[in-house]
Protein backbone atom coordinates (compact mmCIF):
# COMPACT_ATOMS: atom_id res chain seq x y z
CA UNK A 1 95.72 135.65 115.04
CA UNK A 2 94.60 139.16 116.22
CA UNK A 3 93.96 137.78 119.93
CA UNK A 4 97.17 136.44 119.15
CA UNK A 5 98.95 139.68 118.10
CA UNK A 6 97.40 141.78 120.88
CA UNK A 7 98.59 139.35 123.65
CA UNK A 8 102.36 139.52 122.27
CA UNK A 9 101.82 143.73 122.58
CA UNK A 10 100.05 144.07 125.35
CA UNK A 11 101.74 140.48 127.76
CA UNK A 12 105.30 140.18 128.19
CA UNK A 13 104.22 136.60 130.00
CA UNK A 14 102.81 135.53 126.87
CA UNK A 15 105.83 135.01 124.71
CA UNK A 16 107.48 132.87 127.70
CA UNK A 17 104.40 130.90 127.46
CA UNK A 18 103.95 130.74 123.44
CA UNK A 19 107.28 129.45 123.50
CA UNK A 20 107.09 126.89 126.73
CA UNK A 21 104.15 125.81 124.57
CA UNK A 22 106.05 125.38 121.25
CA UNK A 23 108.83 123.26 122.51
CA UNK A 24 106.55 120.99 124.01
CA UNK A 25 104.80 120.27 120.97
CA UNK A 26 108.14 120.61 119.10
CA UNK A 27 109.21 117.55 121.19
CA UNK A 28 106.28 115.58 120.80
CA UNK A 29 106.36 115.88 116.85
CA UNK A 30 110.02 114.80 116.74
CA UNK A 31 109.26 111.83 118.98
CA UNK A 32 111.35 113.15 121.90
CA UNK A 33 108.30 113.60 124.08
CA UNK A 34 104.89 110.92 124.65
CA UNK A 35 102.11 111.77 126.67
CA UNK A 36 100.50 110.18 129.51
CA UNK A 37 96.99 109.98 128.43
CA UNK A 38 97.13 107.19 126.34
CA UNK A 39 93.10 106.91 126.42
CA UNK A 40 90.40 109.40 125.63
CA UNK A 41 90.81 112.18 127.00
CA UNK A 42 87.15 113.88 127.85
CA UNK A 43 86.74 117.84 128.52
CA UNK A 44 84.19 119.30 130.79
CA UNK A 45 82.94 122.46 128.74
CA UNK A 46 80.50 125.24 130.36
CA UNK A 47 78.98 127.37 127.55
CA UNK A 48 77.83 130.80 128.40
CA UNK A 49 75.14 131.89 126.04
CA UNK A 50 75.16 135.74 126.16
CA UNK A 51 71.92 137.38 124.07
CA UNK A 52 70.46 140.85 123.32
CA UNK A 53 67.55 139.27 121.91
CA UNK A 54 65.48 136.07 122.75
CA UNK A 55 66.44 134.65 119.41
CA UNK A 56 70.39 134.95 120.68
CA UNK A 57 69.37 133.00 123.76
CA UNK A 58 69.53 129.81 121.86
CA UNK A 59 67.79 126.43 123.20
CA UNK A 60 69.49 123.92 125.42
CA UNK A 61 68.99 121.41 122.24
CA UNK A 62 70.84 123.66 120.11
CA UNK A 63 73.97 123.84 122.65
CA UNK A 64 73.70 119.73 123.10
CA UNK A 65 73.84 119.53 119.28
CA UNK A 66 76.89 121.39 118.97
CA UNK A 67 78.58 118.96 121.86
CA UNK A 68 77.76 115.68 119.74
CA UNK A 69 79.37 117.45 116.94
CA UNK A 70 82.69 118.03 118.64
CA UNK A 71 82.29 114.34 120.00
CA UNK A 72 82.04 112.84 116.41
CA UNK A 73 84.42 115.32 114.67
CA UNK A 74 87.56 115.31 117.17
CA UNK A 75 86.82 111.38 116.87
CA UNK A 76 86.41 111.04 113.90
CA UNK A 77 82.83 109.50 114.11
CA UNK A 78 81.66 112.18 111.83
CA UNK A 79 79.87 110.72 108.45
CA UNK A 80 81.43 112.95 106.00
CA UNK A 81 84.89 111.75 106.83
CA UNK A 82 84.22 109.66 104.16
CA UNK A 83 84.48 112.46 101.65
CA UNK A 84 88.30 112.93 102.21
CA UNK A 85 89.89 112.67 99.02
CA UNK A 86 91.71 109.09 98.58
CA UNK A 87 95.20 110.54 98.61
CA UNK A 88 94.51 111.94 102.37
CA UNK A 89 92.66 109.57 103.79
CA UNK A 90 95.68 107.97 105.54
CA UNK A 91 96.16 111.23 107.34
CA UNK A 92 93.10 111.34 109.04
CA UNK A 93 92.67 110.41 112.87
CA UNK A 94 90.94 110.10 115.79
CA UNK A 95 91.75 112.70 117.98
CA UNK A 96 90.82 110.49 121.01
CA UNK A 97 89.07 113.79 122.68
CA UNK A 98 85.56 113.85 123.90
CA UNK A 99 83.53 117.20 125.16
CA UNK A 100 80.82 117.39 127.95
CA UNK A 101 78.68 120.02 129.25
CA UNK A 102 80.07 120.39 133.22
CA UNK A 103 78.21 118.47 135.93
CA UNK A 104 79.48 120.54 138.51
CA UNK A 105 80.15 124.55 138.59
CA UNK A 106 83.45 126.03 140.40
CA UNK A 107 81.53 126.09 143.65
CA UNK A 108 81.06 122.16 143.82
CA UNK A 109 76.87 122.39 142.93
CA UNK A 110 75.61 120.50 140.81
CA UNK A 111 74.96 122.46 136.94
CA UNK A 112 73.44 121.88 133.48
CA UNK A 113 76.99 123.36 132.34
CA UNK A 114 75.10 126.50 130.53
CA UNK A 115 75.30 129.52 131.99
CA UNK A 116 72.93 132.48 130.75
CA UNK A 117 73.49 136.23 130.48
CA UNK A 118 71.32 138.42 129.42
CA UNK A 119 73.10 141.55 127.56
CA UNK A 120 72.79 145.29 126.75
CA UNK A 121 75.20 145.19 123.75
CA UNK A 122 73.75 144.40 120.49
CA UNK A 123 76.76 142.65 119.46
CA UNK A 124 80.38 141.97 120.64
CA UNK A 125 83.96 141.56 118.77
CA UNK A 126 87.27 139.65 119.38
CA UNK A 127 87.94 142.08 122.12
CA UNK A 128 87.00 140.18 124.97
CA UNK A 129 84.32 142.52 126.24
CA UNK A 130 82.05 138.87 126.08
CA UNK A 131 84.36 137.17 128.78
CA UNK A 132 83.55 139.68 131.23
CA UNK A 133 80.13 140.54 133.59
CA UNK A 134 81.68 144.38 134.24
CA UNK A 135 81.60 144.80 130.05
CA UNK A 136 78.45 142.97 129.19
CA UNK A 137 79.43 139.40 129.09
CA UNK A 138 79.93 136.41 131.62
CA UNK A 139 83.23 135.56 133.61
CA UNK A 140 84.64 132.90 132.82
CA UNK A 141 84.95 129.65 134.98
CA UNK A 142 88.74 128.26 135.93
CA UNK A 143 90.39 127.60 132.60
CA UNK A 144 92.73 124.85 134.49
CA UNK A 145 89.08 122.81 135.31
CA UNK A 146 87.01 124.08 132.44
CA UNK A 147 86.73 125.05 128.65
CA UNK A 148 84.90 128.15 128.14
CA UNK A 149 82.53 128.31 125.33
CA UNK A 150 80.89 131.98 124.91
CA UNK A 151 77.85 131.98 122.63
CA UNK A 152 76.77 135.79 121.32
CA UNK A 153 75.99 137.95 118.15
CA UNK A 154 78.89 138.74 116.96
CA UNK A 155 79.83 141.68 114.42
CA UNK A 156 81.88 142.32 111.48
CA UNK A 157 81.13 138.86 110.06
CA UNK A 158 83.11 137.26 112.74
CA UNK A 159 82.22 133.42 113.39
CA UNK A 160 84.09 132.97 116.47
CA UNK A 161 88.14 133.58 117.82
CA UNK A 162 89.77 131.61 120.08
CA UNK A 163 93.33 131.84 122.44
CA UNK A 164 96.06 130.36 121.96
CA UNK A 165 97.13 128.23 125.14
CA UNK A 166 99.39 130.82 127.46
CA UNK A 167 97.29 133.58 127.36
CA UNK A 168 94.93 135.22 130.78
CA UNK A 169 93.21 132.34 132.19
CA UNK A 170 90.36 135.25 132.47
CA UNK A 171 89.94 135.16 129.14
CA UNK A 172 90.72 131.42 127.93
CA UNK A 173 88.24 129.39 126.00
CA UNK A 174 86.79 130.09 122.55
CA UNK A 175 83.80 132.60 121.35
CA UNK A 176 80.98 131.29 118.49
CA UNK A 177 78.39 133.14 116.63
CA UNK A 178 75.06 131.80 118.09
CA UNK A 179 74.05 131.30 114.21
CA UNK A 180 77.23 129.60 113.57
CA UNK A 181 76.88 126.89 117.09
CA UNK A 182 75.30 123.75 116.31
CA UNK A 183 72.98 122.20 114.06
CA UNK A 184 69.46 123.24 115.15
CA UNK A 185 67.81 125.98 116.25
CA UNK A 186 69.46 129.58 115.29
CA UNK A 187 72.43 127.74 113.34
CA UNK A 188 72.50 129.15 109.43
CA UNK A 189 73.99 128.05 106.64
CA UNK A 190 76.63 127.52 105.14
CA UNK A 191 78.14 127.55 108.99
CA UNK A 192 74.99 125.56 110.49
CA UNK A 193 77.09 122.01 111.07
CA UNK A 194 78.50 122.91 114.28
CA UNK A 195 82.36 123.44 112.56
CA UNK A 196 82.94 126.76 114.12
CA UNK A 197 83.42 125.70 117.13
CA UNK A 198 85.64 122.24 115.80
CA UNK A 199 87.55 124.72 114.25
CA UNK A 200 87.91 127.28 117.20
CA UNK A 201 88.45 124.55 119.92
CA UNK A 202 91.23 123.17 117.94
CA UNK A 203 92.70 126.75 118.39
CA UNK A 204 92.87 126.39 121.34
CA UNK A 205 94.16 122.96 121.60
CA UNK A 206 97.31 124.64 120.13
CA UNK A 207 96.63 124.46 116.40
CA UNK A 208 97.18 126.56 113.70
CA UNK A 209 95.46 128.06 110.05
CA UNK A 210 97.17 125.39 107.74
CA UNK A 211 98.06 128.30 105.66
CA UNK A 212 100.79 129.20 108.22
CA UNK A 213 99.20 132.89 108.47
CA UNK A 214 101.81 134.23 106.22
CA UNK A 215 99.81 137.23 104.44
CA UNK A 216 99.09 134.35 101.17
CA UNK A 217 102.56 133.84 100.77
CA UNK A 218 104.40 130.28 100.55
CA UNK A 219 106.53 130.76 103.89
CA UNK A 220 104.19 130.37 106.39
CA UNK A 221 103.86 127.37 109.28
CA UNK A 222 101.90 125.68 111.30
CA UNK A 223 104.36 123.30 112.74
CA UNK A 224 102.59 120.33 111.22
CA UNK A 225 104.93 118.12 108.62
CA UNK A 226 101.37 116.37 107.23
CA UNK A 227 99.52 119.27 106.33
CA UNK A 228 100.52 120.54 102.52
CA UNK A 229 101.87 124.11 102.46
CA UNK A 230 99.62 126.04 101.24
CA UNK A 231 99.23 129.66 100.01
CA UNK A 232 96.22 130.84 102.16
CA UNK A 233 92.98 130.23 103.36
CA UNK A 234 90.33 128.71 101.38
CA UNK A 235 86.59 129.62 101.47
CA UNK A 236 83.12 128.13 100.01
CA UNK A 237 83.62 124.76 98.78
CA UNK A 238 86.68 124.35 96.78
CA UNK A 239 86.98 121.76 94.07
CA UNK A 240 89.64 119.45 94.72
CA UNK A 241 92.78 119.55 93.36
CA UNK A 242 93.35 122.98 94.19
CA UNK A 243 96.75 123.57 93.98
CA UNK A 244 99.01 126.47 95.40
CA UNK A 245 102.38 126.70 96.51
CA UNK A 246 103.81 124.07 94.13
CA UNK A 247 102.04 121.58 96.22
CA UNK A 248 100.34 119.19 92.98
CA UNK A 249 99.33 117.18 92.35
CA UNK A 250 96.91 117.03 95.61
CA UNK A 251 96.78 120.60 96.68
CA UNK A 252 95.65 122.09 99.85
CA UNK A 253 94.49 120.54 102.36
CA UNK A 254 90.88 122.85 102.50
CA UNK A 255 89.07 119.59 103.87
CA UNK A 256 90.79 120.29 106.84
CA UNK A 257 89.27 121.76 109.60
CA UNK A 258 91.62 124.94 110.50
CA UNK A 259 91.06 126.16 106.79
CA UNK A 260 87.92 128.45 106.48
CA UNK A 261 85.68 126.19 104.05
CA UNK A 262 82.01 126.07 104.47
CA UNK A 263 81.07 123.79 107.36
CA UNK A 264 80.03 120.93 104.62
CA UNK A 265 83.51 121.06 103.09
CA UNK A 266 85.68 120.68 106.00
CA UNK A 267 85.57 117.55 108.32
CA UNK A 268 88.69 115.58 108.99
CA UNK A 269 92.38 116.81 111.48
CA UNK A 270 94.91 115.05 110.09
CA UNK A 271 97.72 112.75 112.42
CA UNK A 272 99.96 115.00 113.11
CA UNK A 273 97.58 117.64 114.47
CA UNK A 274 96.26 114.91 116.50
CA UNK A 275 99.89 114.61 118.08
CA UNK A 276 99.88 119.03 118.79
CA UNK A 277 96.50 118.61 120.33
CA UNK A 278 97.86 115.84 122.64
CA UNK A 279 100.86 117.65 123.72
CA UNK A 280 99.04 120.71 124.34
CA UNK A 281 96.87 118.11 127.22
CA UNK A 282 99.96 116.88 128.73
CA UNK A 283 101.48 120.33 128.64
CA UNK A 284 99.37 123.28 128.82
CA UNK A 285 96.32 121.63 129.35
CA UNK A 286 97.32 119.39 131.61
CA UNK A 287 95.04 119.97 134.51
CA UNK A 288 91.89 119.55 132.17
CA UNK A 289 89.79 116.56 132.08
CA UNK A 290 89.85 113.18 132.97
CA UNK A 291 90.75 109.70 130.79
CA UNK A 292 88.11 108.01 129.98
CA UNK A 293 89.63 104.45 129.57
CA UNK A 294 92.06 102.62 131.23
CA UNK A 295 91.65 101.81 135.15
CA UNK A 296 90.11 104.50 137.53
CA UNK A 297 88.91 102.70 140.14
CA UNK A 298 89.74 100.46 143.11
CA UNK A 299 87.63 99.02 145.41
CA UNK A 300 89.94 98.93 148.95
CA UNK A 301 87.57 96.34 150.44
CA UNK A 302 87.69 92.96 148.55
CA UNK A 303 91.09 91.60 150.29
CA UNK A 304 94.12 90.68 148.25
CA UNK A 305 92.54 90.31 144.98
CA UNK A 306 91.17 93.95 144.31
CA UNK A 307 88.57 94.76 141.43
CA UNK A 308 89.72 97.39 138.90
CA UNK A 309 87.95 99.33 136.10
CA UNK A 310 88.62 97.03 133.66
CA UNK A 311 86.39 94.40 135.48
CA UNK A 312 83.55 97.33 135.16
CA UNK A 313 84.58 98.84 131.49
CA UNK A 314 81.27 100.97 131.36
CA UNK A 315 82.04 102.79 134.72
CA UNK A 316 84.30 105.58 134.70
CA UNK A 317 85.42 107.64 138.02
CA UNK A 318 82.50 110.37 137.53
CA UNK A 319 80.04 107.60 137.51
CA UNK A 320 80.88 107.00 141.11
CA UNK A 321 82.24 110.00 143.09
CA UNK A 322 79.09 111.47 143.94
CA UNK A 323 77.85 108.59 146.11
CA UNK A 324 80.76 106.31 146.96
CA UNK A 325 81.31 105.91 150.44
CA UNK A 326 85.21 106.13 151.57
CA UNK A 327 85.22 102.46 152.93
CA UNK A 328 84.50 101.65 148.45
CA UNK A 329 87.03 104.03 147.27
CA UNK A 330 90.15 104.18 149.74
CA UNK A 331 91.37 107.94 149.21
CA UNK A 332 94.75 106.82 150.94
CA UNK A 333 95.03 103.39 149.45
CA UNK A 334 99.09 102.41 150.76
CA UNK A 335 100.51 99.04 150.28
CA UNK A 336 100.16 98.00 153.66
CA UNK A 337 96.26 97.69 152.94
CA UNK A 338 96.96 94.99 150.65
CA UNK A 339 100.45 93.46 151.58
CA UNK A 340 100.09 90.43 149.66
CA UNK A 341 99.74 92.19 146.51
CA UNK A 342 102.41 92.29 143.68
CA UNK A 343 102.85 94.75 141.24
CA UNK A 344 101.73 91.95 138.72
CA UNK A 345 98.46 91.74 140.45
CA UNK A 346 98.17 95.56 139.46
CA UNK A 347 99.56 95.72 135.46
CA UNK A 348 97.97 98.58 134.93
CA UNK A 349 97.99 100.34 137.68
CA UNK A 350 99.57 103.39 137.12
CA UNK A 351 99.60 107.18 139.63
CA UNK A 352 97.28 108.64 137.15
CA UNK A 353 94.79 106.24 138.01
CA UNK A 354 94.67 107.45 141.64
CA UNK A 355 95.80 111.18 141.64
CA UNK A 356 97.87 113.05 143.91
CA UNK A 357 97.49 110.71 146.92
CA UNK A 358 99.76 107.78 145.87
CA UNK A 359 103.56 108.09 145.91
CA UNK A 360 106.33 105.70 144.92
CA UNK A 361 106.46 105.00 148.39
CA UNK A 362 102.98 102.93 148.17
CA UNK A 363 104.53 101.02 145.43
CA UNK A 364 107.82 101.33 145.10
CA UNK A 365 108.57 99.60 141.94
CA UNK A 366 106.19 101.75 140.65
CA UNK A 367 108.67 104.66 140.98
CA UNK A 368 108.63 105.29 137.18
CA UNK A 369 104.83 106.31 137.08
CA UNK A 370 105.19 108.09 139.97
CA UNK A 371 107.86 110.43 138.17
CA UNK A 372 106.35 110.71 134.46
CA UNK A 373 107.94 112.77 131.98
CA UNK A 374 106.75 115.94 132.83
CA UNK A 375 109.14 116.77 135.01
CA UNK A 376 111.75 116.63 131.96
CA UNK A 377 110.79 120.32 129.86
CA UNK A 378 112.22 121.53 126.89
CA UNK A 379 114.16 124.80 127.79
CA UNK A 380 113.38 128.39 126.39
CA UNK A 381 115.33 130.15 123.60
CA UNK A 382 116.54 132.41 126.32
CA UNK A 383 117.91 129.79 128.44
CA UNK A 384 121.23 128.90 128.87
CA UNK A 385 123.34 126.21 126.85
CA UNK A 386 123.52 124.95 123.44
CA UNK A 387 124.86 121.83 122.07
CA UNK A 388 127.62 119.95 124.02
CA UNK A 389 130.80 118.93 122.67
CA UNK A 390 131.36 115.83 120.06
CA UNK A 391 131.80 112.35 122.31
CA UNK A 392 128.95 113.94 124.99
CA UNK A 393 127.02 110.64 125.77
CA UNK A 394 124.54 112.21 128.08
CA UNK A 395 121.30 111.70 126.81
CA UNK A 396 119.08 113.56 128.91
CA UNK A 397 120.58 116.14 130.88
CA UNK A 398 118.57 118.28 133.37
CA UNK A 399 119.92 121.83 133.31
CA UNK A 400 118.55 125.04 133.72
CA UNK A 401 114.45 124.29 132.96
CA UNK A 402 115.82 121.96 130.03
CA UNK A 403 115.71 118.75 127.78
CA UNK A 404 119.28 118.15 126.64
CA UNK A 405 118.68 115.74 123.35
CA UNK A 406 121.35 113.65 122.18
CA UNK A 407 124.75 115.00 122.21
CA UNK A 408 123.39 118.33 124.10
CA UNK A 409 124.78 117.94 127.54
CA UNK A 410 124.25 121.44 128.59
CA UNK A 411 120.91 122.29 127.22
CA UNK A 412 119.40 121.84 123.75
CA UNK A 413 117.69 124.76 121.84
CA UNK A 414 114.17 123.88 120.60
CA UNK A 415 113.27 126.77 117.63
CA UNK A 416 110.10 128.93 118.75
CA UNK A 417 109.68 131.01 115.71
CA UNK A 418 106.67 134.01 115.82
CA UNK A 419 104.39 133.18 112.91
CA UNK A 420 104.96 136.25 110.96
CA UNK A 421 107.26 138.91 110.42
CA UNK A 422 104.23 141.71 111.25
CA UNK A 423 104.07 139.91 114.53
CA UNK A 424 107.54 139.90 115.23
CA UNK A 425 107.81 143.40 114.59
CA UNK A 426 104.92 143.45 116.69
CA UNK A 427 106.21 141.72 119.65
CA UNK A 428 110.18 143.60 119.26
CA UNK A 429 108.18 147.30 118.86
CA UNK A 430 106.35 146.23 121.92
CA UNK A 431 109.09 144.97 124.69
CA UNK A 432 112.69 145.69 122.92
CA UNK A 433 114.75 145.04 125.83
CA UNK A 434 113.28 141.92 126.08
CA UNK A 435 113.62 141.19 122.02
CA UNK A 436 117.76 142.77 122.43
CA UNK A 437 118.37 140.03 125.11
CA UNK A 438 116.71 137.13 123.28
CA UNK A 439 118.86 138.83 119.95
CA UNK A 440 121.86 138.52 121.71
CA UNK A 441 121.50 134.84 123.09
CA UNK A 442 120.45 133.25 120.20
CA UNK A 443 124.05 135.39 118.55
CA UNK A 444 125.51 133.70 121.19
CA UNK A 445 124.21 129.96 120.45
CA UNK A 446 124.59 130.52 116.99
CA UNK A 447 128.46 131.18 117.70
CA UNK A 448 128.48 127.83 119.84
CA UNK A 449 126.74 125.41 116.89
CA UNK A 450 128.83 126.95 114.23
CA UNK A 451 132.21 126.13 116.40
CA UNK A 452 130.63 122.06 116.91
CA UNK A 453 129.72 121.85 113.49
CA UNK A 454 133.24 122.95 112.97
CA UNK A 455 134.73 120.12 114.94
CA UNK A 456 132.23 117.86 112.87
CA UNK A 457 133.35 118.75 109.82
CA UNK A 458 137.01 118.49 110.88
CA UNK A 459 136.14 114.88 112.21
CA UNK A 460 134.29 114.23 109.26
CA UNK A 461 137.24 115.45 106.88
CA UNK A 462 139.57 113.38 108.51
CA UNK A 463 137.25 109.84 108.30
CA UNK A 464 136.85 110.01 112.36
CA UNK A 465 133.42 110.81 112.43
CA UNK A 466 131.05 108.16 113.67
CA UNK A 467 127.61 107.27 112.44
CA UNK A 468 126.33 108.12 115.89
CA UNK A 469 128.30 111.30 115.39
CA UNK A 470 127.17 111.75 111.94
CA UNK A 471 123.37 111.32 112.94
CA UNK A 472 123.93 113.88 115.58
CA UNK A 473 126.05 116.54 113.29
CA UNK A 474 122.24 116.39 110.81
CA UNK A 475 120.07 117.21 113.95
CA UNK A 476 122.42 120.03 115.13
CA UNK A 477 122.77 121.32 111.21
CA UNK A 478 118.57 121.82 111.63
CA UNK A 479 118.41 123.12 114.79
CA UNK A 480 121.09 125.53 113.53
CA UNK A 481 119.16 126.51 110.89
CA UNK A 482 116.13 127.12 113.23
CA UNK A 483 118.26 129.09 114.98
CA UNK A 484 119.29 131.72 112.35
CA UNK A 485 116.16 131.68 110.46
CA UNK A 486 114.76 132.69 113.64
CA UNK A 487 117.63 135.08 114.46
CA UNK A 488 116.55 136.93 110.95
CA UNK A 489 113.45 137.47 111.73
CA UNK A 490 113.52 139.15 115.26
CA UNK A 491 116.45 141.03 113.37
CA UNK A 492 115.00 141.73 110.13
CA UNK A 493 117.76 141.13 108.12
């Protein structure tokens, strides 16, 4: 939250792209959105072990340890699953993501994905000086093609930070304590289980404390309906219940990853985080990774009947680009070169499974997958629009950058609300003709949902109002209330 704070002062770009990122997942958690990666979804990682000393330069086995960690913790493979308390186990879930070290470096040469730096700093600190060769560190690799991992001594009893998606692609990625990476090797307890870095990475898959960073206060959020509220952040190992924020008789959720227990007291993400860290791969990190099931592969030589992944489940499309020849793997492949083929022939063939290089035009009933739903976006607060008029029966509306819901036919405001008043304060202090302007739009939409909700009342008075209607006059009441609650808060008042 620091990193987080700092980029609000210091990047006007990031608040644009905190709040792209927030209606995103906003839509996703209210069902409006579904992603396209319906498989696993599997992350090539570089990690960038940075040391003073040789015991900071940790062992190759050390970094592979912490990379079967991630594997069995974001799919929830990990053993001590099991020690979820009964009344949570329903919420836990595979995150269907998957972490490997990079086979191949920016350059297109072939890499053991671990990069090593040798430093003169004795230590670093959630400045970014690590990310960096000119201040001691290592650059980082294209975020769009590659999580960063930085391993270093770090000071100030710091275990690692992480960005939020949105932030410099210079500096994406996460940063672990080399005593706090993995299971082996320098890794100490209580943090010697490899959670760090669960916990980091999910950071920057787009999720937040469960504590809602609210100072240990009740008011806090992080966006998540199945995660208890919770006071603030638990360390050691708590006993369970432990209850804050009126939330018996279970308590907090401190088994959770993004709380701060010890590493042997933390080891499940519960459902809806799962559904954040999926709309944060079809939205901000969109370009990462590939899928790991479903079909990847045709073979444009076998005639009208073609083979497809699914006849060859254990080979995926990194198995065979290194030596495939282009007569096996048809970079063009066009409906002409197999004109007796129906789209039933091909039910699962779909324009993910070939990248750019197929249109609609190939397959033109395929039109649908060739347009998926990214190109519909949820809008920014300080767009145009708010909600259309009673009797609007557009359901999706284009407009300016926008995602008109329901009875929204000229836009429909999705709440992006900073995570504290400090940074707020931080962010108005900071750029305040930028935080007048949003001010003064989101006056404005208030006006325009108070006058509808006017007309729904009216309706409502006089027995005319429809249950469609009446559905639509309860999502318009909440994102009203979004709307002034976040209003207050870049106010003050």
């Amino acid at each position: 939250m620091i990193v987080h704070e700092r980029l609000l002062r210091t990047d006007p770009a990031y608040m644009s792209a905190r709040i792209a990122s927030e209606n995103h997942a906003f839509g996703f958690a209210h069902n409006m959105m579904s992603g396209t990666r319906t498989g696993v979804t599997v992350i090539p990682a570089v990690v960038h072990v940075v040391f003073h000393t040789a015991a900071q330069n940790i062992s190759d086995a050390q970094i592979h340890s912490q990379i079967t960690i991630l594997n069995q913790d974001y799919r929830k493979t990990n053993s001590d699953v099991t020690k979820t308390p009964p009344v949570f186990t329903a919420l836990c879930g595979d995150a269907r993501i998957e972490f490997q070290l990079a086979s191949t470096d920016p350059s297109g040469n072939p890499t053991t994905g671990i990069t090593r730096t040798s430093t003169a700093s004795t230590s670093f600190s959630d400045d970014d000086k690590v990310k960096k060769a000119s201040t001691g560190g290592a650059d980082a690799w294209p975020a769009a093609n590659y999580l960063n991992i930085w391993v270093c001594q770090l000071g100030g009893g710091l275990l690692g930070y992480a960005q939020f998606p949105g932030g410099p692609a210079a500096t994406d990625g996460v940063v672990i304590l080399h005593s706090g990476f993995g299971n082996t090797g320098t890794a100490a307890a209580p943090f010697n289980l490899g959670r760090s870095a669960t916990h980091e990475i999910g950071h920057w898959l787009n999720l937040r404390h469960i504590w809602g960073d609210d100072g240990g206060g009740c008011s806090g959020d992080d966006f998540i309906a199945d995660t208890p509220n919770c006071a603030d952040h638990n360390f050691g190992k708590p006993a369970f219940p432990h209850i804050t924020c009126s939330n018996g008789p279970s308590g907090d959720l401190f088994m959770n990853y993004m709380d701060y227990t010890d590493d042997d007291s933390m080891f499940m993400f519960t459902n809806g985080q799962i559904v954040r860290m999926q709309a944060c791969l079809d939205g901000d990190r969109s370009t990462i990774g590939h899928t790991k099931s479903g079909p990847t592969l045709i073979i444009a030589d076998q005639g009208p009947v073609t083979f497809v992944a699914a006849d060859f489940p254990t080979l995926a499309k990194n198995d065979i680009q290194p030596t495939a020849a282009t007569a096996d793997i048809h970079p063009t492949i066009a409906a002409s070169d197999f004109p007796t083929i129906a789209v039933s022939d091909q039910p699962t063939l779909a324009i993910l499974d070939h990248g750019p290089t197929i249109a609609a035009i190939d397959f033109p009933t395929l039109a649908l997958w060739d347009s998926p739903h990214p190109t519909v976006a949820f809008r920014d607060v300080a767009g145009p629009g708010g909600p259309g008029p009673i009797g609007d029966p557009q359901p999706f509306q284009g407009g300016f950058g926008g995602f008109s819901g329901i009875g929204a036919g000229v836009g429909r405001h999705v709440p992006f609300v900073l995570s504290t008043p400090h940074h707020t304060m931080a962010w108005r202090q900071s750029f305040p003709d930028m935080a007048q302007q949003q001010i003064e739009q989101l006056a404005a939409q208030i006006s325009q949902y108070e006058q509808l909700l006017s007309q729904y009342a009216q309706a409502d008075a006089a027995g005319t109002l429809s249950s469609v209607e009446a559905t639509r006059a309860d999502q318009i009441t909440a994102e009203y209330r979004a709307l002034v609650a976040e209003y207050r808060q870049l106010t003050g008042g």
